[in-house]
PDB file of N, CA and C in Angstrom:
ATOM      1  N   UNK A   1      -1.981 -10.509   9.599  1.00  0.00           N
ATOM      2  CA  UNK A   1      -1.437  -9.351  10.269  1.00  0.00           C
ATOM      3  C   UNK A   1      -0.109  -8.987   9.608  1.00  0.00           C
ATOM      4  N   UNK A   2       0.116  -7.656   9.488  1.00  0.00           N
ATOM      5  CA  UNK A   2       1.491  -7.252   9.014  1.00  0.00           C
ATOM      6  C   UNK A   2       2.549  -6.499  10.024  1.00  0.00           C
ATOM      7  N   UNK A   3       3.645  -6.103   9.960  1.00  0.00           N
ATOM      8  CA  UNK A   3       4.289  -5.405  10.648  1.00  0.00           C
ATOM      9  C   UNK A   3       5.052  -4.632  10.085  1.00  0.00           C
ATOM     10  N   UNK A   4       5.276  -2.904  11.263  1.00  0.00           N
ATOM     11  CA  UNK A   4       5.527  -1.874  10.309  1.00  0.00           C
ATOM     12  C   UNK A   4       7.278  -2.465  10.805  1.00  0.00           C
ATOM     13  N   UNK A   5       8.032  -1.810   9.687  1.00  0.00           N
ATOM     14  CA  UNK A   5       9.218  -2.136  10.030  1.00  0.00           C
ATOM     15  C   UNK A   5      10.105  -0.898   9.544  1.00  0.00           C
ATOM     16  N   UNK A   6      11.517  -0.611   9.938  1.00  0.00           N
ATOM     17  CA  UNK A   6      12.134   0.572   9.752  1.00  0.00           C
ATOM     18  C   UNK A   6      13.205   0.178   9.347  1.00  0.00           C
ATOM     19  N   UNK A   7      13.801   0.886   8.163  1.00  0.00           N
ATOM     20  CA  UNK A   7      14.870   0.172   7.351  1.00  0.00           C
ATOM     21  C   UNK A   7      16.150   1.221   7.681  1.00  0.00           C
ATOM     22  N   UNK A   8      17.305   0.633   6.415  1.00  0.00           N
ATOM     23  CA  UNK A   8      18.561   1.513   7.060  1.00  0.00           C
ATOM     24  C   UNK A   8      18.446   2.531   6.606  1.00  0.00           C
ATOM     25  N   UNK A   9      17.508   2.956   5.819  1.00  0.00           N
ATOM     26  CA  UNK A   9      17.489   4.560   4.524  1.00  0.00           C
ATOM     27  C   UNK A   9      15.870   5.166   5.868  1.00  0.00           C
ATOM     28  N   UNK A  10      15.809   4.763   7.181  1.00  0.00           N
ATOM     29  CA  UNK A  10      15.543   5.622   7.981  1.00  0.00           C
ATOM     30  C   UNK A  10      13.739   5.358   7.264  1.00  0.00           C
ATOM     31  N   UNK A  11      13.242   4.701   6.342  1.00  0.00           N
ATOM     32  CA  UNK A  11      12.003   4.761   6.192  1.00  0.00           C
ATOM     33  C   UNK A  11      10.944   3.822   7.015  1.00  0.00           C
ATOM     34  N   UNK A  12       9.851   4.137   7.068  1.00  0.00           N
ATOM     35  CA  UNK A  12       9.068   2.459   7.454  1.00  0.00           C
ATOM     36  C   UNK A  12       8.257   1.847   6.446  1.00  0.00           C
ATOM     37  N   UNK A  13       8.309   0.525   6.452  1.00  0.00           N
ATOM     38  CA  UNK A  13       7.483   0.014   5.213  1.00  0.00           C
ATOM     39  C   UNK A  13       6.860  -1.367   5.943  1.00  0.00           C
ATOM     40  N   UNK A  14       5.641  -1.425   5.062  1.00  0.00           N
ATOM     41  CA  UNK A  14       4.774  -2.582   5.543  1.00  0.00           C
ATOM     42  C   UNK A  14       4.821  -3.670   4.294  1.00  0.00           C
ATOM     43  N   UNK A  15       4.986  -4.808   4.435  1.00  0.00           N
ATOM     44  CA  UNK A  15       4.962  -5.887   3.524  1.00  0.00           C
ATOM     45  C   UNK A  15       3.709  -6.255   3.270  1.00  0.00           C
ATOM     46  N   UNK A  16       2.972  -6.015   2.404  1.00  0.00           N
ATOM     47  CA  UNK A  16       1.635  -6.838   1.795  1.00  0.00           C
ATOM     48  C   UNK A  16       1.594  -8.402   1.884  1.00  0.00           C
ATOM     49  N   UNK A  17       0.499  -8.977   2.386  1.00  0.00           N
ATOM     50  CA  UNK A  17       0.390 -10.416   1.845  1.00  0.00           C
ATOM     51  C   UNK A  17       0.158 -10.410   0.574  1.00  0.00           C
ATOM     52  N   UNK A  18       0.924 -11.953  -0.063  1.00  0.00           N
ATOM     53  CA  UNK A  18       0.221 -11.455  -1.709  1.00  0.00           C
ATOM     54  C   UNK A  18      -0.732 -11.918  -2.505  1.00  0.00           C
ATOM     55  N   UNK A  19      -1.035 -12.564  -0.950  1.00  0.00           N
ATOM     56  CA  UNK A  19      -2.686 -12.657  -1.393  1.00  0.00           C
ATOM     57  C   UNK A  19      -3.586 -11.767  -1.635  1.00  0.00           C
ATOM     58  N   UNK A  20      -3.315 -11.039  -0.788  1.00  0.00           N
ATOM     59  CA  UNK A  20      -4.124  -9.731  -0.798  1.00  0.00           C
ATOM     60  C   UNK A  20      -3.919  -8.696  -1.972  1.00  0.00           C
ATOM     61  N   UNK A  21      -2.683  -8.986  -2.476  1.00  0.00           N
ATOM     62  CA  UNK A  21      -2.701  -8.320  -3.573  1.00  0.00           C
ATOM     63  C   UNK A  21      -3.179  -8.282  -4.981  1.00  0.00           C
ATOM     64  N   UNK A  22      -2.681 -10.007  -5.217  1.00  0.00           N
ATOM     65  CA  UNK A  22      -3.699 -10.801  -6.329  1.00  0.00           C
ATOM     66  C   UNK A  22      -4.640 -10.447  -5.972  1.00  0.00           C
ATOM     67  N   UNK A  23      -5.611 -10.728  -4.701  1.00  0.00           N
ATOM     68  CA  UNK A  23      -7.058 -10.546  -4.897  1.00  0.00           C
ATOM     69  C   UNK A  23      -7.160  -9.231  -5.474  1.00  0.00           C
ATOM     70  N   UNK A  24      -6.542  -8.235  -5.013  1.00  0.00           N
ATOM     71  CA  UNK A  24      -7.319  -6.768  -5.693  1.00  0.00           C
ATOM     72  C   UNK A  24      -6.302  -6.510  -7.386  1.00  0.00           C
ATOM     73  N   UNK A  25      -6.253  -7.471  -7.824  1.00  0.00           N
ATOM     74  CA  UNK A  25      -5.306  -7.311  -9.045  1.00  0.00           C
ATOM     75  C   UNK A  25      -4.332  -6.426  -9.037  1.00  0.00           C
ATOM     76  N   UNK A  26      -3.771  -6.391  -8.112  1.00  0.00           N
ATOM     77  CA  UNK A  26      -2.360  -5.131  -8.543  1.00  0.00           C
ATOM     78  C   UNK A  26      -1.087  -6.276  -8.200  1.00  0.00           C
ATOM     79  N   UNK A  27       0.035  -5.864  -8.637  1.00  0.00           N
ATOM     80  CA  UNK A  27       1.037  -6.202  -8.733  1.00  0.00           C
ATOM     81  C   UNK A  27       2.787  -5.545  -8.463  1.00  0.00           C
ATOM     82  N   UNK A  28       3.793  -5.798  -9.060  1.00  0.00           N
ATOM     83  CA  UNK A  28       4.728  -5.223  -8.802  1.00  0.00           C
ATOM     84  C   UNK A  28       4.708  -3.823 -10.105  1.00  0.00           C
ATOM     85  N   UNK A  29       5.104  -2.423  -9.285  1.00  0.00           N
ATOM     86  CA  UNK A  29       4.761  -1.680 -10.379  1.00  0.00           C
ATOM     87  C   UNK A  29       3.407  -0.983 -10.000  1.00  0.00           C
ATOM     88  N   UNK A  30       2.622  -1.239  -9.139  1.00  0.00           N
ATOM     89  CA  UNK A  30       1.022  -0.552  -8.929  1.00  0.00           C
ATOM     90  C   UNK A  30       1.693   0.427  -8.898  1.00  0.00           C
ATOM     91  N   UNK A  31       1.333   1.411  -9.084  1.00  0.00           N
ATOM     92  CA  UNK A  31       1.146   2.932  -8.061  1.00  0.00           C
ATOM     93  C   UNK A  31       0.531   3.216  -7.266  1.00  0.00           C
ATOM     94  N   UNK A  32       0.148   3.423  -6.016  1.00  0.00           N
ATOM     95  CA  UNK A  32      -0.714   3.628  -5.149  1.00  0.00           C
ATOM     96  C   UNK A  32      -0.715   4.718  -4.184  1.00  0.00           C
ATOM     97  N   UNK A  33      -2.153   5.138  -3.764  1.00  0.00           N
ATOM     98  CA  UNK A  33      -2.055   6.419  -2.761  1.00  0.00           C
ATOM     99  C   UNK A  33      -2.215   6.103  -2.016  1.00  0.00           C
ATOM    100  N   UNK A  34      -1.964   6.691  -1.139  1.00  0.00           N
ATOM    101  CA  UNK A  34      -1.824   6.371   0.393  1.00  0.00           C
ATOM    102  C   UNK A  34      -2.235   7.426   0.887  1.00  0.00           C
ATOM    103  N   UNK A  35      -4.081   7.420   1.747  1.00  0.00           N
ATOM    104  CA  UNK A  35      -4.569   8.456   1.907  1.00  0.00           C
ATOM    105  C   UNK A  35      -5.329   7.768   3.284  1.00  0.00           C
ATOM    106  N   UNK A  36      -5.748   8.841   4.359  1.00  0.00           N
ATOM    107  CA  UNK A  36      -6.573   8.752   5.639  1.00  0.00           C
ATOM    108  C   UNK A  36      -7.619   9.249   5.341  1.00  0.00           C
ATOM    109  N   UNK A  37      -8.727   8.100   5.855  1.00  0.00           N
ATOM    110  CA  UNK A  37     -10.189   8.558   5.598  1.00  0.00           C
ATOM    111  C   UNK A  37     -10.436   9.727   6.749  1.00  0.00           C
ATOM    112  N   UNK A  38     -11.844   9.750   6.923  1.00  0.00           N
ATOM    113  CA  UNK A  38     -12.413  10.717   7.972  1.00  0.00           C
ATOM    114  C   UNK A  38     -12.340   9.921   9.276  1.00  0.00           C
ATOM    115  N   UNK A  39     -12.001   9.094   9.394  1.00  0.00           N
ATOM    116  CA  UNK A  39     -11.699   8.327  10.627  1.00  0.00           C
ATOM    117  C   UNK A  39     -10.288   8.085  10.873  1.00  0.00           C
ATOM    118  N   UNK A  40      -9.564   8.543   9.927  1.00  0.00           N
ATOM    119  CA  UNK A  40      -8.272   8.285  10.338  1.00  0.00           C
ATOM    120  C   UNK A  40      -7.650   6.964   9.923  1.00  0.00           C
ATOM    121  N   UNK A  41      -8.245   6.203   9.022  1.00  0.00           N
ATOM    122  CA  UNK A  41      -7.294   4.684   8.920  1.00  0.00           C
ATOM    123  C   UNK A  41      -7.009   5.240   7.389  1.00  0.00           C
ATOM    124  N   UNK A  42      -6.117   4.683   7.543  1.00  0.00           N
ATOM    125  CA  UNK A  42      -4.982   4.774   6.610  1.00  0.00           C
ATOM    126  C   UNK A  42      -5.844   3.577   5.059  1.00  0.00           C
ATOM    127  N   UNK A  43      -5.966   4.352   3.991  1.00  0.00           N
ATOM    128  CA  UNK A  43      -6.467   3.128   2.546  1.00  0.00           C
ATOM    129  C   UNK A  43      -5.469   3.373   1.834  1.00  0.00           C
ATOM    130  N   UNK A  44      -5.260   2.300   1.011  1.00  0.00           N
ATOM    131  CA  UNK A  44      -4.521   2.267  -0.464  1.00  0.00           C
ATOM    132  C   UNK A  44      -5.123   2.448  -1.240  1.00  0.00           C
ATOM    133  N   UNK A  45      -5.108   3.433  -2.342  1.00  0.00           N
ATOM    134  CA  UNK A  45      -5.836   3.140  -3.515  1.00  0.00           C
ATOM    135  C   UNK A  45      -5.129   3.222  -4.703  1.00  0.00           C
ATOM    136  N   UNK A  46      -5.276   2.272  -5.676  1.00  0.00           N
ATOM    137  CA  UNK A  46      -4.199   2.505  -7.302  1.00  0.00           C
ATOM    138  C   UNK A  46      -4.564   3.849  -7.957  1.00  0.00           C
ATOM    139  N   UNK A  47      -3.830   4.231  -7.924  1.00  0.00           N
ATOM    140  CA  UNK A  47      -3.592   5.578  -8.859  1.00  0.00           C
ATOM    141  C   UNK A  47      -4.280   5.161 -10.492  1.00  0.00           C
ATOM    142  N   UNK A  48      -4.988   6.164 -10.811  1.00  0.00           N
ATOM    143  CA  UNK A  48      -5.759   6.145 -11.516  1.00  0.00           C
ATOM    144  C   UNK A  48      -5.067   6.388 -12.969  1.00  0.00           C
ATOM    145  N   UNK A  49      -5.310   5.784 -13.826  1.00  0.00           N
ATOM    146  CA  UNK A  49      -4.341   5.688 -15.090  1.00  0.00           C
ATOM    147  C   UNK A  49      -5.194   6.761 -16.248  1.00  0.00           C
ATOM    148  N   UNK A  50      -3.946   7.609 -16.264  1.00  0.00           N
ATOM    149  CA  UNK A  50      -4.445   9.003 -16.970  1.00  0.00           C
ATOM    150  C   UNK A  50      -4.777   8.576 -18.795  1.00  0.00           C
ATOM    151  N   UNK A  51      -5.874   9.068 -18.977  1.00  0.00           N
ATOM    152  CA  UNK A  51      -5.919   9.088 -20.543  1.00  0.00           C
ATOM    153  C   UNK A  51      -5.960   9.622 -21.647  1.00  0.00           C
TER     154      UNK A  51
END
């Protein structure tokens, strides 16, 4: 489980396990989108590396 948290620059941010991150190979530096499906939950996905 994670928790949303609210910092002093007024944002909220969620901490990844980093397990979860190794598992999907990304690291410090991903880029990622941050998009709501048709149901409304919130996915990450890595930004797609232009060629």
């Amino acid at each position: 489980m994670v928790k949303l948290q609210f910092d002093n620059n007024k944002q909220y941010k969620v901490t990844l396990p980093k397990a979860l991150i190794e598992a999907k190979g990304w690291g410090k530096g991903t880029d990622l989108l941050v998009v709501l499906d048709d149901k409304g939950n919130i996915v990450l996905k890595p930004k797609e590396v232009e060629k």
